[in-house]
PDB file of N, CA and C in Angstrom:
ATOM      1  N   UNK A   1     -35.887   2.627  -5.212  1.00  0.00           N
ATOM      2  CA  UNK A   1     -35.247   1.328  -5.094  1.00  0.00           C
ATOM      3  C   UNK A   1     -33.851   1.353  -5.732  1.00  0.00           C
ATOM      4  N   UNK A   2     -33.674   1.986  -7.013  1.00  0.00           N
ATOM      5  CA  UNK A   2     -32.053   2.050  -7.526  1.00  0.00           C
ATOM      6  C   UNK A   2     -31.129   2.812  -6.668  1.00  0.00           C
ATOM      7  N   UNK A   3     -32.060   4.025  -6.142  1.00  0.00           N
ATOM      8  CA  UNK A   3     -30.996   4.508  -5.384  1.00  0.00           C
ATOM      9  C   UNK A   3     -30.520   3.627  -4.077  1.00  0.00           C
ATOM     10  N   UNK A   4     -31.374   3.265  -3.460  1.00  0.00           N
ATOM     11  CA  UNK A   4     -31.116   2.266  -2.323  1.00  0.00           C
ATOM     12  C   UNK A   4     -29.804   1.164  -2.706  1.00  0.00           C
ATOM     13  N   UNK A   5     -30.368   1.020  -4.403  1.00  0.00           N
ATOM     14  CA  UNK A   5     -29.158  -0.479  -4.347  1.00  0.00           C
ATOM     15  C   UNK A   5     -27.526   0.525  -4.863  1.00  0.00           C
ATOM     16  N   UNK A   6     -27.695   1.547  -5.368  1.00  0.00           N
ATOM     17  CA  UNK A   6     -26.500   2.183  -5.510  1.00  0.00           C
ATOM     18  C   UNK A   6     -25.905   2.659  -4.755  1.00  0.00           C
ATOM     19  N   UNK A   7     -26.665   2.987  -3.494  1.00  0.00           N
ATOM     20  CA  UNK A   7     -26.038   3.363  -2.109  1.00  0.00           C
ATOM     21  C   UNK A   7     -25.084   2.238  -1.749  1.00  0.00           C
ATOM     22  N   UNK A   8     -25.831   1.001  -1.256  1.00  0.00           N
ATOM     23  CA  UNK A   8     -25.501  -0.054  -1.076  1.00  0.00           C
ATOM     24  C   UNK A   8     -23.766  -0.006  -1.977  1.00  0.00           C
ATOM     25  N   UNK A   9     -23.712  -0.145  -3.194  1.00  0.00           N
ATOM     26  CA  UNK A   9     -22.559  -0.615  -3.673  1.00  0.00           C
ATOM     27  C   UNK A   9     -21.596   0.664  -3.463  1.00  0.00           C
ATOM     28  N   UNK A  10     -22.003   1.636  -3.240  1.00  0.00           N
ATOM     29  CA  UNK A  10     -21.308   2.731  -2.627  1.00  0.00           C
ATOM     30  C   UNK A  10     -20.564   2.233  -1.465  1.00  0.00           C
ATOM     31  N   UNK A  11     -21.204   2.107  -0.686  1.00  0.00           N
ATOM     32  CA  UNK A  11     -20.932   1.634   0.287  1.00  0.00           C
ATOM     33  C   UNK A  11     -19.979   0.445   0.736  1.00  0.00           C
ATOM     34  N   UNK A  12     -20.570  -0.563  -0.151  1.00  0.00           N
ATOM     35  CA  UNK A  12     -19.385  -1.271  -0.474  1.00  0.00           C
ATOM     36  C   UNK A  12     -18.044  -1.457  -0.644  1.00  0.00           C
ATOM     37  N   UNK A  13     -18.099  -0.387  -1.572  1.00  0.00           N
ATOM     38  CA  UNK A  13     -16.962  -0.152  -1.989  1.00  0.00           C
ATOM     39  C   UNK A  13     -15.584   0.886  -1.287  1.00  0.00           C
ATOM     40  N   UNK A  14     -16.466   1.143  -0.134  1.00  0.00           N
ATOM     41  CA  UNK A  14     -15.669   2.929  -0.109  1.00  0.00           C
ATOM     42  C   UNK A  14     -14.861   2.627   1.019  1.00  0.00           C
ATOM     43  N   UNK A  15     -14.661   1.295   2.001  1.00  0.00           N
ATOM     44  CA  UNK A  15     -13.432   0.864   2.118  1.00  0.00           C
ATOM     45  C   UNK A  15     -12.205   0.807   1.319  1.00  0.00           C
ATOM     46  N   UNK A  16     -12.077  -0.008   0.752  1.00  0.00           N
ATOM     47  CA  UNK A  16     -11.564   0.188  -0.747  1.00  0.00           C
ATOM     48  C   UNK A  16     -10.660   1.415  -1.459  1.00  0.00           C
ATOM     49  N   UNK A  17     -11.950   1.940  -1.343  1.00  0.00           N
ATOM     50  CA  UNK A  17     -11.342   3.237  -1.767  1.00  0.00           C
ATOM     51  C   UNK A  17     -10.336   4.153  -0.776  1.00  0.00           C
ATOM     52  N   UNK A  18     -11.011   4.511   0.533  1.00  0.00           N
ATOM     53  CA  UNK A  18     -10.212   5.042   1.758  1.00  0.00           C
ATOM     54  C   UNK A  18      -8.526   4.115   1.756  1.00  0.00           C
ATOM     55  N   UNK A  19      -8.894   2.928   1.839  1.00  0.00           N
ATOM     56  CA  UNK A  19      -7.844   2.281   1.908  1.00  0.00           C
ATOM     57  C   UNK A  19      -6.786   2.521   1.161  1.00  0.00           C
ATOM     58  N   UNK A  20      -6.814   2.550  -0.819  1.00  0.00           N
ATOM     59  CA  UNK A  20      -6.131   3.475  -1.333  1.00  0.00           C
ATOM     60  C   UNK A  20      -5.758   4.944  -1.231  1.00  0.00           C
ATOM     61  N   UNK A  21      -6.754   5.522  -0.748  1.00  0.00           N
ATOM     62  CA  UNK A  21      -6.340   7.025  -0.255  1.00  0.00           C
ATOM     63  C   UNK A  21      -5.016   6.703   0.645  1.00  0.00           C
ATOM     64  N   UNK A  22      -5.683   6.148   1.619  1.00  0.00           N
ATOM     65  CA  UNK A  22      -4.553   5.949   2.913  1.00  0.00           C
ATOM     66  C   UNK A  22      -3.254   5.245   2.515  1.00  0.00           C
ATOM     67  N   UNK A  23      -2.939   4.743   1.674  1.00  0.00           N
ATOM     68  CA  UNK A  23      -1.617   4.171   1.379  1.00  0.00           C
ATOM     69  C   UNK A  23      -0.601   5.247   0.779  1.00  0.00           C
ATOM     70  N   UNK A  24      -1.779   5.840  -0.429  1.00  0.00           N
ATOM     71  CA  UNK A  24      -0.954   6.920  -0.912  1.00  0.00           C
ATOM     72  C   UNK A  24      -0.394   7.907  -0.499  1.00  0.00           C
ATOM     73  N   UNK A  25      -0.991   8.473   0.908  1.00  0.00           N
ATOM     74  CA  UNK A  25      -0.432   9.604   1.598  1.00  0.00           C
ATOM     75  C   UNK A  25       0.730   8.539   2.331  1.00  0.00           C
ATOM     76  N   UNK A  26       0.591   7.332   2.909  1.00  0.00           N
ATOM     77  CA  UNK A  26       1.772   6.368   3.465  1.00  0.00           C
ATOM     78  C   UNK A  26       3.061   6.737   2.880  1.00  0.00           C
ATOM     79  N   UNK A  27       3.071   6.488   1.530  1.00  0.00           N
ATOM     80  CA  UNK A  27       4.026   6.177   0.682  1.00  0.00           C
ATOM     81  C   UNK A  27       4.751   7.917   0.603  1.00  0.00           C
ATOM     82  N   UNK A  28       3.896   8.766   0.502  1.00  0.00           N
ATOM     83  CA  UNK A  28       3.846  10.399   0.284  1.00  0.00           C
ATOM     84  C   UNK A  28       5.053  10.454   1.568  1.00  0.00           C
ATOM     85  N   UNK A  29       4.457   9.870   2.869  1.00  0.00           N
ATOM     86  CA  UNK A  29       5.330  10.381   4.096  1.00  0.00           C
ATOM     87  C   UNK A  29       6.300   9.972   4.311  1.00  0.00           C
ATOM     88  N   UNK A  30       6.711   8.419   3.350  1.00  0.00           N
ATOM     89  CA  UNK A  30       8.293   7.909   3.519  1.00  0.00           C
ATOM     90  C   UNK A  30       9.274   9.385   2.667  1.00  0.00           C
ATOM     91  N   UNK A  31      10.322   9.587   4.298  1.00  0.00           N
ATOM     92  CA  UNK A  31      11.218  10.163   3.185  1.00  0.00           C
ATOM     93  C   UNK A  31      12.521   9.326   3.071  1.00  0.00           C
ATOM     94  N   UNK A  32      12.841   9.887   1.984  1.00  0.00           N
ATOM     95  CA  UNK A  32      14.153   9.372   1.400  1.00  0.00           C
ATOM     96  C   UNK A  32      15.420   9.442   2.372  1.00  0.00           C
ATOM     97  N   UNK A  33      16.301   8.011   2.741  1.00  0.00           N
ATOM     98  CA  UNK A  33      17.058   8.155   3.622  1.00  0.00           C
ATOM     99  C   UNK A  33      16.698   7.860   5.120  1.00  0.00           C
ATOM    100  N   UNK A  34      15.501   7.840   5.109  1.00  0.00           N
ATOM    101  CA  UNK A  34      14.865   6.756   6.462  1.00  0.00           C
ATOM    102  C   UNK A  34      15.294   5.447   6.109  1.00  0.00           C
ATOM    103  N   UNK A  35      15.421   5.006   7.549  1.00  0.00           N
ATOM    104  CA  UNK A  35      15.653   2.754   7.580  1.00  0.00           C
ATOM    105  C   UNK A  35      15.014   2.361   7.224  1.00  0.00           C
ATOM    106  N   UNK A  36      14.843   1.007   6.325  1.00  0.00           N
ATOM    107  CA  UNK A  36      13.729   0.650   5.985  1.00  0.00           C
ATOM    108  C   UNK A  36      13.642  -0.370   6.962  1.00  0.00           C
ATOM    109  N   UNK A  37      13.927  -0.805   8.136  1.00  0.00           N
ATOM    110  CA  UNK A  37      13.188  -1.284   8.908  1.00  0.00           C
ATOM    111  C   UNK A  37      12.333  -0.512   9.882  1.00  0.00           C
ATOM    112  N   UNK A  38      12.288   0.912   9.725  1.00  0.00           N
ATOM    113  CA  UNK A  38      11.468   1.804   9.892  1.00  0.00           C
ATOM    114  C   UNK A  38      10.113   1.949   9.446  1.00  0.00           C
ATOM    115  N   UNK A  39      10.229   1.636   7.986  1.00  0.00           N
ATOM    116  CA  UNK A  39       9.123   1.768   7.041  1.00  0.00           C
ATOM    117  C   UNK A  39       8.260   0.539   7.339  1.00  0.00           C
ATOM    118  N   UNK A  40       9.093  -0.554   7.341  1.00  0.00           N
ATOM    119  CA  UNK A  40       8.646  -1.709   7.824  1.00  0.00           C
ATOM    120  C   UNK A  40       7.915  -2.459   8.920  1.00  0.00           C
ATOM    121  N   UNK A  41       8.182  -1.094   9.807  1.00  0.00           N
ATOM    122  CA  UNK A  41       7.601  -1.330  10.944  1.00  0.00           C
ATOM    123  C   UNK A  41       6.095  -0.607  11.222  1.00  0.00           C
ATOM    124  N   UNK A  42       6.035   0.690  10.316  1.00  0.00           N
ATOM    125  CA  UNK A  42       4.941   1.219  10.469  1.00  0.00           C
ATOM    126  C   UNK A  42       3.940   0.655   8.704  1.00  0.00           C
ATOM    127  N   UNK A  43       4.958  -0.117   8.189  1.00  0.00           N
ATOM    128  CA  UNK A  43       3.701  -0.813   6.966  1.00  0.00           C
ATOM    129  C   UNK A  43       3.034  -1.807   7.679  1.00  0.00           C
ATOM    130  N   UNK A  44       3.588  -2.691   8.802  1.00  0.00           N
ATOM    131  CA  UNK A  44       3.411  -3.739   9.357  1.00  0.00           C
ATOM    132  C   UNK A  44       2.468  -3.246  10.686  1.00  0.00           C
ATOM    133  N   UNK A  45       2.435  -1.919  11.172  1.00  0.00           N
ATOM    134  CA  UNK A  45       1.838  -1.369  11.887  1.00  0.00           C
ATOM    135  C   UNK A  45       0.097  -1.172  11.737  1.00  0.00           C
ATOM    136  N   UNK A  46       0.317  -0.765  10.310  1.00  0.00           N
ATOM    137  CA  UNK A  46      -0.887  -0.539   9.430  1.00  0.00           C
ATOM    138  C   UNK A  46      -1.620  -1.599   8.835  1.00  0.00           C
ATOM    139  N   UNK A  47      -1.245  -2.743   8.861  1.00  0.00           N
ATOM    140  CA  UNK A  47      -1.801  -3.326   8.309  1.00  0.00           C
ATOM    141  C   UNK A  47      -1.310  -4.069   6.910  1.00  0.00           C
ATOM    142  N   UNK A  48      -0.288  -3.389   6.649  1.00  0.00           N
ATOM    143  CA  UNK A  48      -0.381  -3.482   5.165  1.00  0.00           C
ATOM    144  C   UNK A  48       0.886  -5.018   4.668  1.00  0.00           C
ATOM    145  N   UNK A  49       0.685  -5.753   3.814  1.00  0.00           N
ATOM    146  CA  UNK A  49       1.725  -6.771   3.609  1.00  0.00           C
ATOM    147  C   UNK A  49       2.972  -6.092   2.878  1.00  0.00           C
ATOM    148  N   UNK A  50       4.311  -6.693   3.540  1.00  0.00           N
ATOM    149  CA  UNK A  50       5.634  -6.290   3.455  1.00  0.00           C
ATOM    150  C   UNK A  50       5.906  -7.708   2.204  1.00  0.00           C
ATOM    151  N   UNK A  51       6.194  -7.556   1.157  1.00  0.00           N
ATOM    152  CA  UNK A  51       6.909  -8.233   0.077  1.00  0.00           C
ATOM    153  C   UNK A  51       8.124  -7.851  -0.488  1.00  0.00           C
ATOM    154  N   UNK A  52       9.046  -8.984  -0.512  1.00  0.00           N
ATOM    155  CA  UNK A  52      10.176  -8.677  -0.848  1.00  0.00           C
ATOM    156  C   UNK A  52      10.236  -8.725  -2.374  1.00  0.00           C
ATOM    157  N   UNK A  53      10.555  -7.645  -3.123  1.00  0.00           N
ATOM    158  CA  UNK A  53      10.802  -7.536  -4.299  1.00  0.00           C
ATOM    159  C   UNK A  53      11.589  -7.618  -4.905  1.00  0.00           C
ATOM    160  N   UNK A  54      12.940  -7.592  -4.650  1.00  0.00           N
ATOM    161  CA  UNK A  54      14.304  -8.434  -5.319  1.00  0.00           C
ATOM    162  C   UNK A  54      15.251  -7.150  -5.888  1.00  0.00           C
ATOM    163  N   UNK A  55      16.035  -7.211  -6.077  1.00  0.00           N
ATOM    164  CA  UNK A  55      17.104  -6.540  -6.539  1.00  0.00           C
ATOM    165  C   UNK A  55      17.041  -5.004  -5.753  1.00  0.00           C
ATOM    166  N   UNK A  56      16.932  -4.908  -4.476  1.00  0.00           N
ATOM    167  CA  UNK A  56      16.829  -3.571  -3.841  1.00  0.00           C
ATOM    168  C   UNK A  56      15.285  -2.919  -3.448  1.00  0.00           C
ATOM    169  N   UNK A  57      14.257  -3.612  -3.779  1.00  0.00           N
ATOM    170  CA  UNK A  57      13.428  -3.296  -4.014  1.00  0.00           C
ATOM    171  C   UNK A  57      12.260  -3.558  -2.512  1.00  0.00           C
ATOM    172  N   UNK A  58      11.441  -3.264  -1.846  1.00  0.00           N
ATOM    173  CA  UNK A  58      10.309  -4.261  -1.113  1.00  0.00           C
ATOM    174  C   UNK A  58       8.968  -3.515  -1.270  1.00  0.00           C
ATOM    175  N   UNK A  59       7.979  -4.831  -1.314  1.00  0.00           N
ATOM    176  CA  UNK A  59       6.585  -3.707  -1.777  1.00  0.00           C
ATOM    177  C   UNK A  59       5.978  -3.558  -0.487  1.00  0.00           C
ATOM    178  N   UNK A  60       5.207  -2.375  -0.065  1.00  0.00           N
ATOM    179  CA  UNK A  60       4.291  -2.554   1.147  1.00  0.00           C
ATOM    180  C   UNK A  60       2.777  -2.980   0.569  1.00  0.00           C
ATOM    181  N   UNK A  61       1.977  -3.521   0.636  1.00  0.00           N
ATOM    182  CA  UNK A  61       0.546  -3.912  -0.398  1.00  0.00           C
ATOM    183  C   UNK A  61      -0.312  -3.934   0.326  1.00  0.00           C
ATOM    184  N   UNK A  62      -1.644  -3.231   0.176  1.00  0.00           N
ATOM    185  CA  UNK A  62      -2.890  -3.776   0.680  1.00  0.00           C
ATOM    186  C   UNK A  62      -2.951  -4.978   0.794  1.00  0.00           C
ATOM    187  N   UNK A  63      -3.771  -5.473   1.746  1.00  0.00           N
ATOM    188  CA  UNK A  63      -3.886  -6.904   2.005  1.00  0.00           C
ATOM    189  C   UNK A  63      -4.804  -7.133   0.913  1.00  0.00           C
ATOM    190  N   UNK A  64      -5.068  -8.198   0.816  1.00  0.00           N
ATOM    191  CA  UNK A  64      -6.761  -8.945   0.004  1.00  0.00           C
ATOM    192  C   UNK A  64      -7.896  -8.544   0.511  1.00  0.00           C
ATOM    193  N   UNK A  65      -8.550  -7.984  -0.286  1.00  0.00           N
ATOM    194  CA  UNK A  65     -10.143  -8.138   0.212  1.00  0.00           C
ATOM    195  C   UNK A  65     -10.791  -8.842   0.541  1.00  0.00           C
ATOM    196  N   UNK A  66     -10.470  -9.588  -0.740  1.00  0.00           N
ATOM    197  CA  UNK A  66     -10.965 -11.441  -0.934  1.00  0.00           C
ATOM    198  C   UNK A  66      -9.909 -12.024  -1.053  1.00  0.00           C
ATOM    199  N   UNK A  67     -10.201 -13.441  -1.592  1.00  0.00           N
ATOM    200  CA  UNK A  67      -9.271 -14.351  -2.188  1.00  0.00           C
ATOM    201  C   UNK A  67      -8.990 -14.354  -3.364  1.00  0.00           C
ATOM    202  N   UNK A  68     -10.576 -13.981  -4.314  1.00  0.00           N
ATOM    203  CA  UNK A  68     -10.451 -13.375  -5.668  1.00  0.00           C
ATOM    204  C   UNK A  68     -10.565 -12.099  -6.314  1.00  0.00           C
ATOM    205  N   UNK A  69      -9.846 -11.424  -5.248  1.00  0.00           N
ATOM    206  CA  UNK A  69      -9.676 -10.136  -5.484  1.00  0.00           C
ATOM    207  C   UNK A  69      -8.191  -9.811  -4.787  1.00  0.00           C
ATOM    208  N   UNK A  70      -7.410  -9.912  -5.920  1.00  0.00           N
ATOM    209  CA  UNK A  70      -5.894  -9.731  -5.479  1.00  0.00           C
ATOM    210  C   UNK A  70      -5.681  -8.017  -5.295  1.00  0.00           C
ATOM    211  N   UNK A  71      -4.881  -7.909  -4.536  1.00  0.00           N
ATOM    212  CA  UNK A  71      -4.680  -6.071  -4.228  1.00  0.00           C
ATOM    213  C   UNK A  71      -3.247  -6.010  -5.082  1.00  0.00           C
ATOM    214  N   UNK A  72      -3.674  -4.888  -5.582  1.00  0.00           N
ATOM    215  CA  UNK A  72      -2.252  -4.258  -7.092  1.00  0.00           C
ATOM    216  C   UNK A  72      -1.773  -2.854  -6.423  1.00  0.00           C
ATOM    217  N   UNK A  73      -2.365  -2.624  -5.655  1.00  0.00           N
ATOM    218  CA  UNK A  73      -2.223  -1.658  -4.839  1.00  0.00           C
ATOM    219  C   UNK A  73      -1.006  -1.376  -3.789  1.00  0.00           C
ATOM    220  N   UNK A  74      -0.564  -0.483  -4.012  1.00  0.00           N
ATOM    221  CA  UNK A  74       0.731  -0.495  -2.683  1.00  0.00           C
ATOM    222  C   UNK A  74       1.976   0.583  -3.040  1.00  0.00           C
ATOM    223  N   UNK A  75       3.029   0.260  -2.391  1.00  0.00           N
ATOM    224  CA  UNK A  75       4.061   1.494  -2.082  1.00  0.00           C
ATOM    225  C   UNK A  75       5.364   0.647  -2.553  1.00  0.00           C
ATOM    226  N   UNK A  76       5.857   0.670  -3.396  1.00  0.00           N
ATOM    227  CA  UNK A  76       6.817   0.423  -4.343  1.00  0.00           C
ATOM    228  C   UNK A  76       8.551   1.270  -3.445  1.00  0.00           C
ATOM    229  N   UNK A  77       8.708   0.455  -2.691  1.00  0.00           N
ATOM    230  CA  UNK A  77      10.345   1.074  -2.010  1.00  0.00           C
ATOM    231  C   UNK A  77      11.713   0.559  -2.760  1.00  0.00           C
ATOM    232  N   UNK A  78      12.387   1.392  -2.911  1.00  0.00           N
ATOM    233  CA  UNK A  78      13.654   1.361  -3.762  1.00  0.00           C
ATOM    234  C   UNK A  78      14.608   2.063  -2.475  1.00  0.00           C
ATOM    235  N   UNK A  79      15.431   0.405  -2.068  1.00  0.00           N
ATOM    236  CA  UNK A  79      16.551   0.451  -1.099  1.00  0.00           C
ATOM    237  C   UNK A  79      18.239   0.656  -1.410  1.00  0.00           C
ATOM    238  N   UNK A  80      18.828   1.624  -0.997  1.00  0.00           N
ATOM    239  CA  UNK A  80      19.983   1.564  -0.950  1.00  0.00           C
ATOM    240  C   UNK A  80      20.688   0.702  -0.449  1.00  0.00           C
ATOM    241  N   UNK A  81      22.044   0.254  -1.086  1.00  0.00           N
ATOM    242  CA  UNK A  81      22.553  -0.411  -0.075  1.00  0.00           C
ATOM    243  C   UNK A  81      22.845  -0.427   1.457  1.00  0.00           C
ATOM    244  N   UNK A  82      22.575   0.561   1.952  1.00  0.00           N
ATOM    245  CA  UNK A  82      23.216   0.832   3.181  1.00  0.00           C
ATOM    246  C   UNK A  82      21.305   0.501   3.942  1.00  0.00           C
ATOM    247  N   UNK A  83      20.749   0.069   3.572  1.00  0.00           N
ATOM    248  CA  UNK A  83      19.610  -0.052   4.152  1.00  0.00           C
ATOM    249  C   UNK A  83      18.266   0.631   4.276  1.00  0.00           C
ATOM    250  N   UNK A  84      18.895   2.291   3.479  1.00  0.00           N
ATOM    251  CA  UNK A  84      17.771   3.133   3.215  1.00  0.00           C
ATOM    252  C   UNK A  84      17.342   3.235   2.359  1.00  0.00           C
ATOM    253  N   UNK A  85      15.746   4.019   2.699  1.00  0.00           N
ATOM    254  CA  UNK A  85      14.659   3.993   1.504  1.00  0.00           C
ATOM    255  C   UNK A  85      15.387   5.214   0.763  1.00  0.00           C
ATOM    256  N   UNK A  86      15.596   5.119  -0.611  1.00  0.00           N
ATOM    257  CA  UNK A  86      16.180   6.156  -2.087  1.00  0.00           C
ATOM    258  C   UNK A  86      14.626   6.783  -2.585  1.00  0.00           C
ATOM    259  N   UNK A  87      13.802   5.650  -2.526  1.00  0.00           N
ATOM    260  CA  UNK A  87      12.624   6.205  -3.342  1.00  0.00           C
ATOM    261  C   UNK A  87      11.223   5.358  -2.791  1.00  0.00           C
ATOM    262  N   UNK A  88      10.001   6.157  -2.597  1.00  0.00           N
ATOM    263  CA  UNK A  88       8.623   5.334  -2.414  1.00  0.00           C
ATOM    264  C   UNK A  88       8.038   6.257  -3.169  1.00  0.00           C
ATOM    265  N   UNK A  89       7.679   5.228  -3.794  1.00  0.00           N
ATOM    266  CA  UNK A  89       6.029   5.131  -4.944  1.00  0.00           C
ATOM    267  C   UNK A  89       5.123   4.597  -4.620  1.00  0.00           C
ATOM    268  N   UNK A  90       4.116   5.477  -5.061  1.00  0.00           N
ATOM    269  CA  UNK A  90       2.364   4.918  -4.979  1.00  0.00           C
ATOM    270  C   UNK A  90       2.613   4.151  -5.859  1.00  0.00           C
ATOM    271  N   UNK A  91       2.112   2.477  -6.668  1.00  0.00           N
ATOM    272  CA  UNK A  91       1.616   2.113  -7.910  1.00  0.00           C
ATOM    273  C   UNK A  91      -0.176   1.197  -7.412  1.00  0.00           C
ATOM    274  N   UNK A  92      -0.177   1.460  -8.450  1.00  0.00           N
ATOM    275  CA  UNK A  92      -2.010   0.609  -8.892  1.00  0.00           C
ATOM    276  C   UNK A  92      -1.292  -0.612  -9.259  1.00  0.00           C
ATOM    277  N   UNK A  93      -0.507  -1.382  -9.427  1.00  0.00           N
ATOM    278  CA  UNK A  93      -0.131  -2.626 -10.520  1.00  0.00           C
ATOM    279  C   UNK A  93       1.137  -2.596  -9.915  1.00  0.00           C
ATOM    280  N   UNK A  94       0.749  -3.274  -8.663  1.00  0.00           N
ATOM    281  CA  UNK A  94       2.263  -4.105  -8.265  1.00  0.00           C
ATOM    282  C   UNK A  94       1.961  -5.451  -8.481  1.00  0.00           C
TER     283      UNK A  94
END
């Protein structure tokens, strides 16, 4: 019976988890000096929410799971002026 219910939350969970896998290789494949309406188009492709972060900055984020489960999860882009991505980061705590 425990194993049954630990499967279960396994299971649960391992969306979740894939989902972080999959962002991180996302973020891995932006390179530096691509458009970011490029990036934008395949974060928006995927699924993922485009937030504007301010001073050069835009986040790509897992969506919500829930409502009370906010996603911290996502790809941290640092824009040049000229419109290109300089830098993408994985963070846990956007």
């Amino acid at each position: 019976m425990a194993l049954l219910m630990l499967m279960g939350v396994a299971i649960g969970f391992l969306p979740y988890f894939a989902a972080s896998r999959e962002i991180q290789s996302f973020c891995a494949s932006l390179a530096a000096g691509s458009p970011l309406a490029d990036a934008q188009a395949q974060a928006t492709a995927r699924g993922y929410d485009v937030v504007p972060g301010g001073e050069g900055r835009v986040l790509l984020k897992l969506p919500q799971l829930a409502p009370q489960v906010p996603s911290k999860r996502g790809c941290d882009l640092h824009v040049g002026p000229t419109g290109t991505v300089v830098t993408a980061a994985y963070s846990d705590s956007l």
